[in-house]
Protein backbone atom coordinates (compact mmCIF):
# COMPACT_ATOMS: atom_id res chain seq x y z
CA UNK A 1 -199.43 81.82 6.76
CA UNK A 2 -202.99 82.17 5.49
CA UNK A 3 -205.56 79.48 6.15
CA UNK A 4 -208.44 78.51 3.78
CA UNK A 5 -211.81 79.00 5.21
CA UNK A 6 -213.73 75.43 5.67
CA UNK A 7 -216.89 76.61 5.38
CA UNK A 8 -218.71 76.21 2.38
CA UNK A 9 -221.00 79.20 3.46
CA UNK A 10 -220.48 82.50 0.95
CA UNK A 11 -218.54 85.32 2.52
CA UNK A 12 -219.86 88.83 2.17
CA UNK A 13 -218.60 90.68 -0.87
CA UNK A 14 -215.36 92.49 0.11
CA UNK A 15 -217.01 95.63 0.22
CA UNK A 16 -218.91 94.79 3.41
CA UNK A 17 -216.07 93.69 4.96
CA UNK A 18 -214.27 95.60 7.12
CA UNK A 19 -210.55 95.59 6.69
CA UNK A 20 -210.98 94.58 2.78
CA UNK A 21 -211.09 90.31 4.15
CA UNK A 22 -210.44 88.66 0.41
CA UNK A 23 -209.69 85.20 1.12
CA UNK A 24 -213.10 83.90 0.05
CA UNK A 25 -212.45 85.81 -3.14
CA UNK A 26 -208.58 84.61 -3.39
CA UNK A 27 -209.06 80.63 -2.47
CA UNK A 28 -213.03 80.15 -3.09
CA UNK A 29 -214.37 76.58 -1.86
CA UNK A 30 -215.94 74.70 -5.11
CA UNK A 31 -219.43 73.21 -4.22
CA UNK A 32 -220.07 69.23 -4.09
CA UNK A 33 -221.57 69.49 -7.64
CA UNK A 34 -218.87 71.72 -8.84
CA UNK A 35 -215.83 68.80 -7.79
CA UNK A 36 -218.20 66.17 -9.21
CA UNK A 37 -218.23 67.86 -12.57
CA UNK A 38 -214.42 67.41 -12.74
CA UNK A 39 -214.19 64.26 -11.79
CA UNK A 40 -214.48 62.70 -14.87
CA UNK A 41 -211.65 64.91 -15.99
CA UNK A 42 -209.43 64.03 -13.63
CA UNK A 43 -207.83 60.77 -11.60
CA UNK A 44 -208.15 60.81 -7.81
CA UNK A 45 -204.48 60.43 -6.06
CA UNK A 46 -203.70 60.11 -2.21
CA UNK A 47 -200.48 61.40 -0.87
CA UNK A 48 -198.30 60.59 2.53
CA UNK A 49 -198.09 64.18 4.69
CA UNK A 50 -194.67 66.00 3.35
CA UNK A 51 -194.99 64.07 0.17
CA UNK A 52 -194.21 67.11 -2.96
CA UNK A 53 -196.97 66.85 -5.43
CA UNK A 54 -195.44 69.37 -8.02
CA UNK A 55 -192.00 71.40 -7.03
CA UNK A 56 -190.74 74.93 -8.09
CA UNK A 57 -189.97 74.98 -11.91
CA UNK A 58 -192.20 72.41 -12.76
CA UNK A 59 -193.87 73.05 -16.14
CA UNK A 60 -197.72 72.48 -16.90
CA UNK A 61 -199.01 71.34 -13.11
CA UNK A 62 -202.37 70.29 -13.34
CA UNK A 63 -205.21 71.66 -11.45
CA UNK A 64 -205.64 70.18 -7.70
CA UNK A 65 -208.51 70.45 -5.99
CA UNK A 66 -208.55 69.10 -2.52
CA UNK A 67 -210.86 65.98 -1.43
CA UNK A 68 -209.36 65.10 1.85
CA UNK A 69 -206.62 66.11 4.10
CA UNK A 70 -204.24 70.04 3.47
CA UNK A 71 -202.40 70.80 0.63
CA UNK A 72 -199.97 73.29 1.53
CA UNK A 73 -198.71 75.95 -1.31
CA UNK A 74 -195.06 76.35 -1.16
CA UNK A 75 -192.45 79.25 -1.28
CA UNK A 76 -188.79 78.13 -1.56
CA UNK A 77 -186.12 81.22 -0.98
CA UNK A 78 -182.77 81.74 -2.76
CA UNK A 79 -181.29 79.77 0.39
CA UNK A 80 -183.84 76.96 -0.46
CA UNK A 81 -185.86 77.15 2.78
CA UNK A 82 -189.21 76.45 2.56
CA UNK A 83 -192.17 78.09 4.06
CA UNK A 84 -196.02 77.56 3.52
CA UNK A 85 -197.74 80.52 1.80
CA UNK A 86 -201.04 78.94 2.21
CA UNK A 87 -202.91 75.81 3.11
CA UNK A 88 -205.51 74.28 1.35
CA UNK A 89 -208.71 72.33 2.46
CA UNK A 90 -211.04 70.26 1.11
CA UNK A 91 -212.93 71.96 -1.56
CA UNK A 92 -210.61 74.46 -2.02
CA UNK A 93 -207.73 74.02 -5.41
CA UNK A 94 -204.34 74.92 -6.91
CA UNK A 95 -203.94 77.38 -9.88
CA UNK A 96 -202.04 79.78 -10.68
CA UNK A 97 -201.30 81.55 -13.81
CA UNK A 98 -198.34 79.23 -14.87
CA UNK A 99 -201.30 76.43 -14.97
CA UNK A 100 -203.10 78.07 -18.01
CA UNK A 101 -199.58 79.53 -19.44
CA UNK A 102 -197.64 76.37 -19.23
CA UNK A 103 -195.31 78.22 -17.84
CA UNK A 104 -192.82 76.79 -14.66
CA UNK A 105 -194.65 77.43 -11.28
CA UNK A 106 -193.22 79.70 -8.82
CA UNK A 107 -194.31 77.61 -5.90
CA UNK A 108 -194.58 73.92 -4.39
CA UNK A 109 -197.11 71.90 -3.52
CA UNK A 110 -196.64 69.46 -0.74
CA UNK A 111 -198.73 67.18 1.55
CA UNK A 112 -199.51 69.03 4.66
CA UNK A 113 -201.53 66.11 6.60
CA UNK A 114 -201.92 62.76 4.53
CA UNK A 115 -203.84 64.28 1.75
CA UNK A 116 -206.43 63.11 -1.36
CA UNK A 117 -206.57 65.16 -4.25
CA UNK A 118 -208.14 65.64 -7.86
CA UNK A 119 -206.27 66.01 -10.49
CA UNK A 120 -207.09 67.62 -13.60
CA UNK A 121 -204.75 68.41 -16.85
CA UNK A 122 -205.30 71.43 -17.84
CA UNK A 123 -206.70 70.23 -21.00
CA UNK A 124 -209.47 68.43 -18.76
CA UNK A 125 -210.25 71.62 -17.89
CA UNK A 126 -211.62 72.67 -21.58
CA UNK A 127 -213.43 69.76 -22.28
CA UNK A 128 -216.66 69.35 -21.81
């Protein structure tokens, strides 16, 4: 399972890294100014640790970015076991293409540790 960096510090372009490290490029950490730009966009939500936010299937998830607490991203098999692909920290945010396509997500997202999120329809995400 990957894990989100917490620091807010830039990581060196891939380039420098050895190894080809992209997780700064793959789950970037939005800046203070960035999540308060979105707020008025979105509605601030708490959630109890396991709680499901959005499950496989699920058509048009908003965006989530993460205020407090993990939000872990989901991969159900053909059994229907479960099994973290990633976890997300504060700062860090949901997306993936089915967000801007509408079409039904290929993952979960679930409460990893009692959790606060923003969340933003994606037509909060064009306004402005």
């Amino acid at each position: 399972m990957a894990t989100v960096p917490q620091s807010s510090e830039p990581a060196p372009a891939t380039a420098d890294v050895p190894g080809g490290d992209r997780r700064a490029q793959m789950f970037p950490v939005l800046s203070d100014a960035q999540v308060d730009a979105l707020r008025p966009a979105g509605v601030e939500k708490s959630f109890a640790k396991g709680d499901c936010l959005w499950d496989v299937g699920t058509r048009n998830v908003a965006f989530h970015v993460v205020l407090e607490g993990e939000l872990e991203i989901v991969r159900r098999s053909a059994l229907g076991d479960d099994s973290a692909l990633v976890v997300l920290r504060p700062g860090t945010y949901s997306g993936e293409a089915a967000l801007l396509s509408g079409r039904a997500a290929m993952v979960a997202g679930r409460a990893g540790t009692d959790l606060t999120v923003l969340i933003v329809p994606v037509d909060g995400l064009y306004s402005g």
